[in-house]
Structure formats: C-alpha cells, structure tokens
PDB file of N, CA and C in Angstrom:
ATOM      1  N   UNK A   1       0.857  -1.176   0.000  1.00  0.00           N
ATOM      2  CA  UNK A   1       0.000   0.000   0.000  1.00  0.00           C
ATOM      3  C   UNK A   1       0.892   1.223   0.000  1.00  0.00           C
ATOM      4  N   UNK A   2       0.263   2.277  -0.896  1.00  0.00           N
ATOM      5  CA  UNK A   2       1.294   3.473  -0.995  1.00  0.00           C
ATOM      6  C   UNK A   2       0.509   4.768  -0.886  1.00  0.00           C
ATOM      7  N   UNK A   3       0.767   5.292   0.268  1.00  0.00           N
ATOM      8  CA  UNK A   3      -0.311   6.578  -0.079  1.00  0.00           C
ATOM      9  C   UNK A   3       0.827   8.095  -0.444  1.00  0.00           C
ATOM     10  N   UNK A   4       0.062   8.777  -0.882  1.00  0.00           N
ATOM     11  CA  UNK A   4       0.793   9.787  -1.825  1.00  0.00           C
ATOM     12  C   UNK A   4      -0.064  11.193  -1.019  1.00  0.00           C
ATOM     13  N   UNK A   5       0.135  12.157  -1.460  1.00  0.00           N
ATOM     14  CA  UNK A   5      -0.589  13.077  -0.901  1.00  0.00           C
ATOM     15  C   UNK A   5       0.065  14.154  -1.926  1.00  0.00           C
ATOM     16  N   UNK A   6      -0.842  14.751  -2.443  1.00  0.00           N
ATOM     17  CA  UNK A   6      -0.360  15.742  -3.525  1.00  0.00           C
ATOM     18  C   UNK A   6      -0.861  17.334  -3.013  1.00  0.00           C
ATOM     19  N   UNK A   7       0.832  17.731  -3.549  1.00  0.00           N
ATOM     20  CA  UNK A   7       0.349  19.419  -3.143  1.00  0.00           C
ATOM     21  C   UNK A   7      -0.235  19.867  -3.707  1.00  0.00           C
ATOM     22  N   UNK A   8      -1.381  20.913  -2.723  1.00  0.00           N
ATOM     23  CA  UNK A   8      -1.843  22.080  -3.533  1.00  0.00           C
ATOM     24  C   UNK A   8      -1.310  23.351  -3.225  1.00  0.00           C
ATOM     25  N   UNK A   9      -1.533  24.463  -3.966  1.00  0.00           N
ATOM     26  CA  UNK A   9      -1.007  25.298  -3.788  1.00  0.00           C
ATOM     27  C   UNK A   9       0.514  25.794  -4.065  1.00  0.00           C
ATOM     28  N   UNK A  10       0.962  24.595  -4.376  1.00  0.00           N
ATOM     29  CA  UNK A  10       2.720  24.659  -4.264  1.00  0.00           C
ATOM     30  C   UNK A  10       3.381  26.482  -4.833  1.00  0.00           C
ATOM     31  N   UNK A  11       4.605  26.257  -5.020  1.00  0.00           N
ATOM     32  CA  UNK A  11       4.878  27.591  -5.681  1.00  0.00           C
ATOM     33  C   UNK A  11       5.385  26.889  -6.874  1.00  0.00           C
ATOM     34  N   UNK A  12       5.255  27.699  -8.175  1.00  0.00           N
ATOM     35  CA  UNK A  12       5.383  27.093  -9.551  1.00  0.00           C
ATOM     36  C   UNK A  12       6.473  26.099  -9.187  1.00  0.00           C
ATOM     37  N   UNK A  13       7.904  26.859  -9.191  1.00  0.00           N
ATOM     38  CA  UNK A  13       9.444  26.312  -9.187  1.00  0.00           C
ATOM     39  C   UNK A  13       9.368  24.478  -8.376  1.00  0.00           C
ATOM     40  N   UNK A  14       8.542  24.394  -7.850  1.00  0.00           N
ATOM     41  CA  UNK A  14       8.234  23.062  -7.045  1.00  0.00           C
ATOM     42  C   UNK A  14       7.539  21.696  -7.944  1.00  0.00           C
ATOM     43  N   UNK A  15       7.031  22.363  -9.527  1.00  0.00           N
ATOM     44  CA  UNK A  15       6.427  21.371 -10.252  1.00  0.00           C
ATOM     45  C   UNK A  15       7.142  20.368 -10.906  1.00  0.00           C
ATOM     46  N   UNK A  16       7.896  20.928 -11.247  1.00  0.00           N
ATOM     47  CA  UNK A  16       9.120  19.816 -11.952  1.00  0.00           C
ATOM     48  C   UNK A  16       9.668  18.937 -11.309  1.00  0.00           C
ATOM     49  N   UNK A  17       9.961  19.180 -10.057  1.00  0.00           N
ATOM     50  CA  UNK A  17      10.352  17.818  -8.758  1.00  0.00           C
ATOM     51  C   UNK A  17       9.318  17.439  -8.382  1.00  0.00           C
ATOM     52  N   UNK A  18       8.160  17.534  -8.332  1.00  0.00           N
ATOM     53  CA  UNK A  18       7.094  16.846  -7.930  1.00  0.00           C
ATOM     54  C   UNK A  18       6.797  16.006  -8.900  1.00  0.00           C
ATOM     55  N   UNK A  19       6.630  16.582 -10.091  1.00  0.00           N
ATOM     56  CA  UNK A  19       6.320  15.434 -10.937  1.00  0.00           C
ATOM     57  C   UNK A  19       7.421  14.503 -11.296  1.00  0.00           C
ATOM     58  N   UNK A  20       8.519  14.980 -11.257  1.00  0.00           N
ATOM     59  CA  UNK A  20       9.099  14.141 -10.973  1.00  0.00           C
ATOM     60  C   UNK A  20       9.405  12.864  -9.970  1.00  0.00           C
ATOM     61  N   UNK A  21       8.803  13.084  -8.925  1.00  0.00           N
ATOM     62  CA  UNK A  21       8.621  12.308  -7.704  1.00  0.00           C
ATOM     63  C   UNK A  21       7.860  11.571  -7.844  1.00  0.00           C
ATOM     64  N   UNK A  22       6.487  12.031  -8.515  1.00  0.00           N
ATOM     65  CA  UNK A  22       5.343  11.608  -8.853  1.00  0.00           C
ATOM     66  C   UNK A  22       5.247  10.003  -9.694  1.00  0.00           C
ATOM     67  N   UNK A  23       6.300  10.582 -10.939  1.00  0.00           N
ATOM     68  CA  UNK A  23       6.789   9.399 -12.037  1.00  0.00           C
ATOM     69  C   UNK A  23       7.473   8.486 -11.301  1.00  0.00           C
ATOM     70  N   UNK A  24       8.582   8.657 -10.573  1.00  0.00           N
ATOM     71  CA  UNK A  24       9.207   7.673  -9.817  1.00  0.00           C
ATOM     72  C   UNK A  24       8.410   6.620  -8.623  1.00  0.00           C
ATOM     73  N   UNK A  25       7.603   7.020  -8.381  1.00  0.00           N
ATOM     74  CA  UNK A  25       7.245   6.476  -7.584  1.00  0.00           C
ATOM     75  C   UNK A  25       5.604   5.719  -8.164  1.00  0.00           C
ATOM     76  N   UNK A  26       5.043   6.436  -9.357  1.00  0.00           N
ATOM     77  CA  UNK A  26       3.980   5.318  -9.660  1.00  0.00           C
ATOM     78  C   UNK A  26       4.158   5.070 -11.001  1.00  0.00           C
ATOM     79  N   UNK A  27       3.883   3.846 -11.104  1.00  0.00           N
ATOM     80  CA  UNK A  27       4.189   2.869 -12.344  1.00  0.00           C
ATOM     81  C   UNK A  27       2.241   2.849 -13.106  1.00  0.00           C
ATOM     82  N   UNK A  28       2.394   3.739 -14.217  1.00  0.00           N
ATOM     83  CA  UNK A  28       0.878   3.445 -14.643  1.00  0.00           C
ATOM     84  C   UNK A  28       0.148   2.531 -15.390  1.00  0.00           C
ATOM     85  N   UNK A  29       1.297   1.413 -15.439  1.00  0.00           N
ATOM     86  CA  UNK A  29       0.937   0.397 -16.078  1.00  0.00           C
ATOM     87  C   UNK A  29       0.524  -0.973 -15.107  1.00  0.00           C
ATOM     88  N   UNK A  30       0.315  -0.433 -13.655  1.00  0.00           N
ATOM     89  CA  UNK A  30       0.426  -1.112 -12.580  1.00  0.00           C
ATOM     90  C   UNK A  30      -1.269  -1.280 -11.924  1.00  0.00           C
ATOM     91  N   UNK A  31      -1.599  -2.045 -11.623  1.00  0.00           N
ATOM     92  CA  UNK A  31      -3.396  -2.189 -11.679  1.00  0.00           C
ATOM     93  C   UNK A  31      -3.442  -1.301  -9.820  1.00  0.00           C
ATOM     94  N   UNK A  32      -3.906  -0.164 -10.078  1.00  0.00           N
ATOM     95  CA  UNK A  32      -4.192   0.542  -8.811  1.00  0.00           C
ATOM     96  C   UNK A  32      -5.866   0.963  -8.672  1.00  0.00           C
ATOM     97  N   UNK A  33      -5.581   1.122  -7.546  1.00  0.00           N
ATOM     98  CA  UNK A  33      -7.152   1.125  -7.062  1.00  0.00           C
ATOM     99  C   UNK A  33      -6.967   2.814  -6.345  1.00  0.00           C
ATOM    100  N   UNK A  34      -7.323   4.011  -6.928  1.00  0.00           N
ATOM    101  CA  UNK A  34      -6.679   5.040  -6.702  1.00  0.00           C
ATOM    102  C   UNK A  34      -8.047   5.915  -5.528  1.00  0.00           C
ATOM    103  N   UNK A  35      -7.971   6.170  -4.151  1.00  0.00           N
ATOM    104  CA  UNK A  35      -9.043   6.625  -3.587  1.00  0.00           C
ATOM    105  C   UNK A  35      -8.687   8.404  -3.270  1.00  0.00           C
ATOM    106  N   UNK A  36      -9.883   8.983  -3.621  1.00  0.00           N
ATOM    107  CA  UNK A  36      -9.704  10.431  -3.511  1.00  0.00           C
ATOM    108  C   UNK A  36     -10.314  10.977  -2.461  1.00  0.00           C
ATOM    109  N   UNK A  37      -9.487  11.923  -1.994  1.00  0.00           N
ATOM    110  CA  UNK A  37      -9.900  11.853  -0.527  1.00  0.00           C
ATOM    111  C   UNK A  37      -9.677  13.701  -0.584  1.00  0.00           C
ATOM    112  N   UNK A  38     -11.223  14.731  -0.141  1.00  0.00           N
ATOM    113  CA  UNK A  38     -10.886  16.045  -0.216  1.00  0.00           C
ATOM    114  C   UNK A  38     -11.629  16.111   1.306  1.00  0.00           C
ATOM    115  N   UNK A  39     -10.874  16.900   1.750  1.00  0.00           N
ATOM    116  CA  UNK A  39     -11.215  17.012   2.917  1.00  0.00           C
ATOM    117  C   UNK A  39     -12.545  18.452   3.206  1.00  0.00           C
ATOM    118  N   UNK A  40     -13.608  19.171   3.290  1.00  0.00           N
ATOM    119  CA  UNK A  40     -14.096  20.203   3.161  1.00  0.00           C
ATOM    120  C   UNK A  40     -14.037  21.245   4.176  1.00  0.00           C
ATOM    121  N   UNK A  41     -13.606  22.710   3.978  1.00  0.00           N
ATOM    122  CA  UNK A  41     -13.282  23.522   4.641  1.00  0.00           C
ATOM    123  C   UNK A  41     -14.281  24.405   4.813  1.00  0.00           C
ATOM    124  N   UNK A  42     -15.617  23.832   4.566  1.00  0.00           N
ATOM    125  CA  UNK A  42     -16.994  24.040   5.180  1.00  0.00           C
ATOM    126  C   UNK A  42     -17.119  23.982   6.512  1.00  0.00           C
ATOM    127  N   UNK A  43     -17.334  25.444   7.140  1.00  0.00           N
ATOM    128  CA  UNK A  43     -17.587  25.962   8.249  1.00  0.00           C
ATOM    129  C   UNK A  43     -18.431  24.628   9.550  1.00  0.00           C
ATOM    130  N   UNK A  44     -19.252  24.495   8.610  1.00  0.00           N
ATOM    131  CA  UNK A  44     -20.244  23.270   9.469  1.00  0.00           C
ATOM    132  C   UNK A  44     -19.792  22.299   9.890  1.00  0.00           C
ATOM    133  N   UNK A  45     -18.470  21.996   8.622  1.00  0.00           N
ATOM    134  CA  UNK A  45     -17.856  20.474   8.998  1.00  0.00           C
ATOM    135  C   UNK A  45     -16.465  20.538   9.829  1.00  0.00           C
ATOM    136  N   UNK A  46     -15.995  21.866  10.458  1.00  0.00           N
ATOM    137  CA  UNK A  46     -15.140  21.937  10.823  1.00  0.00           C
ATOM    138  C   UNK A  46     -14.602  21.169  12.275  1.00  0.00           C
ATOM    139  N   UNK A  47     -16.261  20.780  13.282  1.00  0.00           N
ATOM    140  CA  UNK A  47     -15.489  20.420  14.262  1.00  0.00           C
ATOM    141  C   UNK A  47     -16.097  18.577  13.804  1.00  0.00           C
ATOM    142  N   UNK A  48     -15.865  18.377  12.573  1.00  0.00           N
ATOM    143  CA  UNK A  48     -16.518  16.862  12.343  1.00  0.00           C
ATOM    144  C   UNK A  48     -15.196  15.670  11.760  1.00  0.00           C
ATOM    145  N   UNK A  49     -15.570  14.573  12.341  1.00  0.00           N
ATOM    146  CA  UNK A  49     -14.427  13.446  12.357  1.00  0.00           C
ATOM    147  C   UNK A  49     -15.082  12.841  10.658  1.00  0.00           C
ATOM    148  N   UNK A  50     -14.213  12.380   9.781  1.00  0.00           N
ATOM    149  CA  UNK A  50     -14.293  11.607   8.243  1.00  0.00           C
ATOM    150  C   UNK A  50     -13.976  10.372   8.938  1.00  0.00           C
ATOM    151  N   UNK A  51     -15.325   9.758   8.664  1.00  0.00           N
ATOM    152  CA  UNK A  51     -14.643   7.836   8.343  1.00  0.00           C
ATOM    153  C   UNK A  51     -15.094   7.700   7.068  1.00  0.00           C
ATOM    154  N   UNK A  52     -14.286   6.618   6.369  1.00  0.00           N
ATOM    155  CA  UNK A  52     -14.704   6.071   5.220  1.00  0.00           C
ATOM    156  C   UNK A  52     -15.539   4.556   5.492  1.00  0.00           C
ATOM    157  N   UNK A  53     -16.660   4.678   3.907  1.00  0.00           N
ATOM    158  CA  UNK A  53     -18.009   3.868   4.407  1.00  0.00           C
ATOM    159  C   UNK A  53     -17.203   2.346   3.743  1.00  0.00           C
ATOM    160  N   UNK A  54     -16.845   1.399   4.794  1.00  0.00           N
ATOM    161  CA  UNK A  54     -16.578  -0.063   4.179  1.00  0.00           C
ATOM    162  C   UNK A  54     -17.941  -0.856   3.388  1.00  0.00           C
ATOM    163  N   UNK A  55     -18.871  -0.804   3.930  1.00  0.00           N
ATOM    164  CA  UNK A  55     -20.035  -1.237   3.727  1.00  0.00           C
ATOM    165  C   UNK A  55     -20.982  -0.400   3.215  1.00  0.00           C
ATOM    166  N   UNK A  56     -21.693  -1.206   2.109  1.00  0.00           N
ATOM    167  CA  UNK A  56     -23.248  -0.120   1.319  1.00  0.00           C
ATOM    168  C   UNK A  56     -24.270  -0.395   2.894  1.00  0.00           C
ATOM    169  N   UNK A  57     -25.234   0.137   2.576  1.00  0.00           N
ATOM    170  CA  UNK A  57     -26.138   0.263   3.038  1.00  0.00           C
ATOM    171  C   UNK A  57     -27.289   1.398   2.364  1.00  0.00           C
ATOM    172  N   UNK A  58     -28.296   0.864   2.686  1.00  0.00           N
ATOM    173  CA  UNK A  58     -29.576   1.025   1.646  1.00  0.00           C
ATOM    174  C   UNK A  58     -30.655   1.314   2.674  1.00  0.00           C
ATOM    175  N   UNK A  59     -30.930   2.458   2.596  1.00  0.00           N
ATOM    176  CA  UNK A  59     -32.088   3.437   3.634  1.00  0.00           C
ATOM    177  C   UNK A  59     -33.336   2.392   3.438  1.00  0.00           C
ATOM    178  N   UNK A  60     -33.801   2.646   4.721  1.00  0.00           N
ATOM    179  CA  UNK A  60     -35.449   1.900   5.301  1.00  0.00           C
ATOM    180  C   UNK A  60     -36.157   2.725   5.205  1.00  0.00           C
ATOM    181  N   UNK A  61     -36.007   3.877   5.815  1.00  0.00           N
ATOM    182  CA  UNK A  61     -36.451   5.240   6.405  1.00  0.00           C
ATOM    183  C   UNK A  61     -35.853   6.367   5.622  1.00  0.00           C
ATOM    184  N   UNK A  62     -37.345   7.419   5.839  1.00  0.00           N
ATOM    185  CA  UNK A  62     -36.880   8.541   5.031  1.00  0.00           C
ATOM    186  C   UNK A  62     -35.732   9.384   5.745  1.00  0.00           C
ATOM    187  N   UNK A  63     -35.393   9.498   7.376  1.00  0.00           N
ATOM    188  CA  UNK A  63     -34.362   9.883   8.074  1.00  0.00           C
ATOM    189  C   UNK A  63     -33.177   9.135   7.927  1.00  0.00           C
ATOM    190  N   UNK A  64     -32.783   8.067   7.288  1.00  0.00           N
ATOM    191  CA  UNK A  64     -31.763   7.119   7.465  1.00  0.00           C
ATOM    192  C   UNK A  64     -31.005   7.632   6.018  1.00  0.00           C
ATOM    193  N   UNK A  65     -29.430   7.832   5.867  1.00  0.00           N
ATOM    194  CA  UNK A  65     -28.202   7.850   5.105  1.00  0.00           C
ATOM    195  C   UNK A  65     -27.975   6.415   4.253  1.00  0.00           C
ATOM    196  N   UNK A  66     -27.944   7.055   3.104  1.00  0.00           N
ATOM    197  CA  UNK A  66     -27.227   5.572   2.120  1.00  0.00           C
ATOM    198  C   UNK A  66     -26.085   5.450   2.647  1.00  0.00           C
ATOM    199  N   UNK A  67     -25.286   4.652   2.505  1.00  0.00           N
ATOM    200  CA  UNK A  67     -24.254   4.438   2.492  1.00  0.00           C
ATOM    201  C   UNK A  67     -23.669   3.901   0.926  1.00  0.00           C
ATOM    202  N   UNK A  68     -22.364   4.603   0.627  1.00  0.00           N
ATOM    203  CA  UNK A  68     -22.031   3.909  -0.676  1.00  0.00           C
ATOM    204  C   UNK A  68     -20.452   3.652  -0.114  1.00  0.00           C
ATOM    205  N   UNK A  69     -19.861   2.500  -0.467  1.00  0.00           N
ATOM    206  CA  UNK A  69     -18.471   1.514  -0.086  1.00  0.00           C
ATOM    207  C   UNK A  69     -17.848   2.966  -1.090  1.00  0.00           C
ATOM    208  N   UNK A  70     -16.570   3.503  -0.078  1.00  0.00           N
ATOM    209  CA  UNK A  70     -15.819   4.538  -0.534  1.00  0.00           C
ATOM    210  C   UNK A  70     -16.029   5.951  -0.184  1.00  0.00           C
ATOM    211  N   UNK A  71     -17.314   6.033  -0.067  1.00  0.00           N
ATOM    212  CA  UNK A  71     -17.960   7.233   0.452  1.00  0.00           C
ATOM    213  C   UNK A  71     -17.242   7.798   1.785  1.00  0.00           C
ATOM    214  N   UNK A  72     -17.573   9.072   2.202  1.00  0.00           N
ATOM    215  CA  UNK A  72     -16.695   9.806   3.405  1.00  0.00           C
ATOM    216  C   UNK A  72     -18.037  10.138   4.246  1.00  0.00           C
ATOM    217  N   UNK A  73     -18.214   9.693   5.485  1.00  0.00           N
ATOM    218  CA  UNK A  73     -19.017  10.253   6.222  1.00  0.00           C
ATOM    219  C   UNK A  73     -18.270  11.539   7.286  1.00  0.00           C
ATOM    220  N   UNK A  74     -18.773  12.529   7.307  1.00  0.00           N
ATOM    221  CA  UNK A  74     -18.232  13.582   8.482  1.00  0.00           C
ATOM    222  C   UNK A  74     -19.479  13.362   9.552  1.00  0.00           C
ATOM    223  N   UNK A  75     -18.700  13.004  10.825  1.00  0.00           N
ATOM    224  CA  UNK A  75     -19.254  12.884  12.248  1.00  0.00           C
ATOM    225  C   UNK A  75     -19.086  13.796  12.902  1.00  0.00           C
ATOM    226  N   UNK A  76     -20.591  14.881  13.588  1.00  0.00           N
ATOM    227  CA  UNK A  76     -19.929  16.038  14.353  1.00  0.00           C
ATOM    228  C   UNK A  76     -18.973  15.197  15.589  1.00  0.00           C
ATOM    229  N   UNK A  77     -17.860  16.091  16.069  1.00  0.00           N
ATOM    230  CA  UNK A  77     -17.264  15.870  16.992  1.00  0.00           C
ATOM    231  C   UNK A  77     -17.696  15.619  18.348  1.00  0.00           C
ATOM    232  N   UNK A  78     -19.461  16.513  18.548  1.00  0.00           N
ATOM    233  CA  UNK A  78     -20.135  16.643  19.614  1.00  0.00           C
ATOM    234  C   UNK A  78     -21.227  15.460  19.571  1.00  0.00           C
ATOM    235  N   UNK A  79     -21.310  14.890  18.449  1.00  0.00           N
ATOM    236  CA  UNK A  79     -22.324  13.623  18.139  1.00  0.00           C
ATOM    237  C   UNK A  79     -21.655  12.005  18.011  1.00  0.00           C
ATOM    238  N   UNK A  80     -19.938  12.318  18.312  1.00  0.00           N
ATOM    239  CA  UNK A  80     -18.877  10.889  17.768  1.00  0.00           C
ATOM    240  C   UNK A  80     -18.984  10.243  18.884  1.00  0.00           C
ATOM    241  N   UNK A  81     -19.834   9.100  18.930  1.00  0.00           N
ATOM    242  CA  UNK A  81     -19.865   7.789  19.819  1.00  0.00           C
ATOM    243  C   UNK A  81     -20.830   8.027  20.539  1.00  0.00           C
ATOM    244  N   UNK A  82     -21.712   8.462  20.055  1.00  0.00           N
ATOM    245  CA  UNK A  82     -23.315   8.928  20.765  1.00  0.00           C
ATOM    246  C   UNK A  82     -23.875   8.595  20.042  1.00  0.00           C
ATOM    247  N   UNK A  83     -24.614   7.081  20.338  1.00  0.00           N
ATOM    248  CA  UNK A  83     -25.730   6.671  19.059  1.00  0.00           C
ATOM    249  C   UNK A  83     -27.242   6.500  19.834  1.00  0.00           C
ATOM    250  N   UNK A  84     -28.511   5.795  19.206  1.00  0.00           N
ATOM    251  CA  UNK A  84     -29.614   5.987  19.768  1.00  0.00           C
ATOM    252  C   UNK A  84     -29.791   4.575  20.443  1.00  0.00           C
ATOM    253  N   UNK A  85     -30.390   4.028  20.963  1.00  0.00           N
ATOM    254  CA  UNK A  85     -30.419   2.883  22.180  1.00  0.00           C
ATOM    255  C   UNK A  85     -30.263   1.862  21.306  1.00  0.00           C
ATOM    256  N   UNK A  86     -30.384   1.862  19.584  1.00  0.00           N
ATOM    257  CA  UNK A  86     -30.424   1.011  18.837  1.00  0.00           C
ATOM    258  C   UNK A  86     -28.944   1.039  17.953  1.00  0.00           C
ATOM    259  N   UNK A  87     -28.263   2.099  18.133  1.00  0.00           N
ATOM    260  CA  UNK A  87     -26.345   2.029  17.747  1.00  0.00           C
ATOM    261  C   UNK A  87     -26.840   2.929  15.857  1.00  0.00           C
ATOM    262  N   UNK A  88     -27.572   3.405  15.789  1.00  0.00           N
ATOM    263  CA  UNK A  88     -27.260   4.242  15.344  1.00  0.00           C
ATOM    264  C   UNK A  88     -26.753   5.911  15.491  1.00  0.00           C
ATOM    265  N   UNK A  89     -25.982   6.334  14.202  1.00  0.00           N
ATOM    266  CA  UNK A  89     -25.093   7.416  14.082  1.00  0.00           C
ATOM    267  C   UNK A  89     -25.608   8.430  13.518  1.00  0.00           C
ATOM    268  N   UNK A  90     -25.616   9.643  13.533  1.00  0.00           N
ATOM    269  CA  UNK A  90     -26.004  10.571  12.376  1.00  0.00           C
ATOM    270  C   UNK A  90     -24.383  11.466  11.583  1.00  0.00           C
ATOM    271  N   UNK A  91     -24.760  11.447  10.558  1.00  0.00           N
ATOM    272  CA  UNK A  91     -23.646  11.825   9.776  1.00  0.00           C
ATOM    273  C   UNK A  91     -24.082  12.637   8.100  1.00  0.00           C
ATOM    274  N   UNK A  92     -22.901  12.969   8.019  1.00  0.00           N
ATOM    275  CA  UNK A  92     -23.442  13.164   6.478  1.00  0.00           C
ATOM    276  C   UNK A  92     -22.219  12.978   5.509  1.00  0.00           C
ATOM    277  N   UNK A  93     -23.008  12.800   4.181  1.00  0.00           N
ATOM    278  CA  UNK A  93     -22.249  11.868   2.955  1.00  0.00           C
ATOM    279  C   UNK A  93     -21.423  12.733   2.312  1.00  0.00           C
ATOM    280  N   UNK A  94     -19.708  12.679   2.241  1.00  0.00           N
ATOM    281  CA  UNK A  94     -19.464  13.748   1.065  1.00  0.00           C
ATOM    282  C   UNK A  94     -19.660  13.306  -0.024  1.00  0.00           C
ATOM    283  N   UNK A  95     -20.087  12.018  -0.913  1.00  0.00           N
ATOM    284  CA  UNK A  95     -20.654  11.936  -2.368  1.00  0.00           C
ATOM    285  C   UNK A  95     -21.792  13.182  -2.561  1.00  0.00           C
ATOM    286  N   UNK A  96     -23.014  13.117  -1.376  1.00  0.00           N
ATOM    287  CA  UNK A  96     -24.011  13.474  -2.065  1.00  0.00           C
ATOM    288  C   UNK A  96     -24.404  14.936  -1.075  1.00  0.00           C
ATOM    289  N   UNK A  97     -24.245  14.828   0.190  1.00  0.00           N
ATOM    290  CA  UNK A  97     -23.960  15.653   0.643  1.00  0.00           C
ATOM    291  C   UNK A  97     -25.520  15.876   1.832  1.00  0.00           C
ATOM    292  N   UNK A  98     -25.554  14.852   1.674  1.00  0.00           N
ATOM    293  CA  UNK A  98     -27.452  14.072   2.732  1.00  0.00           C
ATOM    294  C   UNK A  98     -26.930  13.755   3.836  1.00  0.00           C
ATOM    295  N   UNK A  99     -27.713  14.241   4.948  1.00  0.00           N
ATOM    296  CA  UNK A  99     -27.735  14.020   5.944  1.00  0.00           C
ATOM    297  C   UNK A  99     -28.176  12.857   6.515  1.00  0.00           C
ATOM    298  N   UNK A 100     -28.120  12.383   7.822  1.00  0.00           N
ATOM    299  CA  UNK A 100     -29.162  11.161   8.267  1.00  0.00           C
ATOM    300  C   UNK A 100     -28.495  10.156   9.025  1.00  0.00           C
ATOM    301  N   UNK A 101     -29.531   9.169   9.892  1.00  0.00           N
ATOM    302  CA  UNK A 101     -29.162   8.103  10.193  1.00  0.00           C
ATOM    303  C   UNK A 101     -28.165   6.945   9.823  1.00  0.00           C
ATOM    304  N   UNK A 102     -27.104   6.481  10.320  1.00  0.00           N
ATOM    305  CA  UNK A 102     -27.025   5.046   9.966  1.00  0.00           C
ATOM    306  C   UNK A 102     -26.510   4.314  11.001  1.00  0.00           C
ATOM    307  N   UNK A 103     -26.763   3.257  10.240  1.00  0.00           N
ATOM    308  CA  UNK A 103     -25.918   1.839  11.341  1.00  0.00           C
ATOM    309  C   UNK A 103     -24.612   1.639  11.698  1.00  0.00           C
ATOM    310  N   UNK A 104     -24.068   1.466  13.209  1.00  0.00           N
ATOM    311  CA  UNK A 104     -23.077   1.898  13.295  1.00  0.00           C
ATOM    312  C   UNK A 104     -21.816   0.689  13.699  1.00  0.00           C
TER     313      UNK A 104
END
C-alpha cells in the first residue's frame, strides 16, 4: 500500500520535482485502485471526524443515510460515539452531501 498526498497550492518552481517524484514512484501500467480523498473547509464540517463507508447500506427510512463503499461520512465531533439505544449514528455523505441516520 502506498499513499501519496499531492500538493496544492505549491509555488510554480516546485512542479518539476514533484512530478518528478510523482513518475518515480507510480508505475501506470500497474493495476491501482486510486481513492480520492478532499477534505471540506466548510464551516459546518469543521469540528466533524471523516470515516470512510466499508459497507453499502440502503435506507429503510426517510431519516436514514445511504451508504455507498468509498464514500466519506463527516461525524460532528459533539455527536462521535453517541448513538440511539439502537447504535445508530447521524452523519453526512461527502458523495451526495445528505444528511441522516445510519448503522453503526
């Protein structure tokens, strides 16, 4: 497993060694499974924890969150490990950007 983390912002003079770094280190003829990961600097989500969703899951209820395998849930910080007598979570999806229930 290789994780990479690419600059933003850099200053120009920094592109040519990066991509260079970039080439050296991934082979694109190599079968990768590439996950994108943006973190949001949305005010709301600022005091909230990202897990990524291992498992789909498929709403019952009109209050309940899809879940899609890959997806990023943000957990407020004030709501992380506080579920309802039944172990659900509330969160919301960065694919789609829905709020709601899920199983935890």
């Amino acid at each position: 497993q290789l994780h990479i983390t690419m600059a933003h912002q850099y200053p120009p003079e920094h592109h040519a060694k990066l991509e260079e770094l970039a080439q050296a280190l991934v082979d694109p003829t190599t079968h990768t499974k590439w996950e994108l990961r943006l973190y949001s600097r949305d005010v709301r989500l600022a005091t909230s924890e990202v897990y990524k969703v291992l498992y789909p899951y498929t709403p019952r209820k009109e209050d309940e969150l899809e879940l899609v395998e890959d997806d990023f849930v943000f957990v407020s910080t004030s709501d992380q490990g506080q579920t309802d007598s039944e172990g659900w979570f509330f969160g919301t999806s960065f694919f789609t950007g829905c709020s709601g229930m899920y199983p935890g």
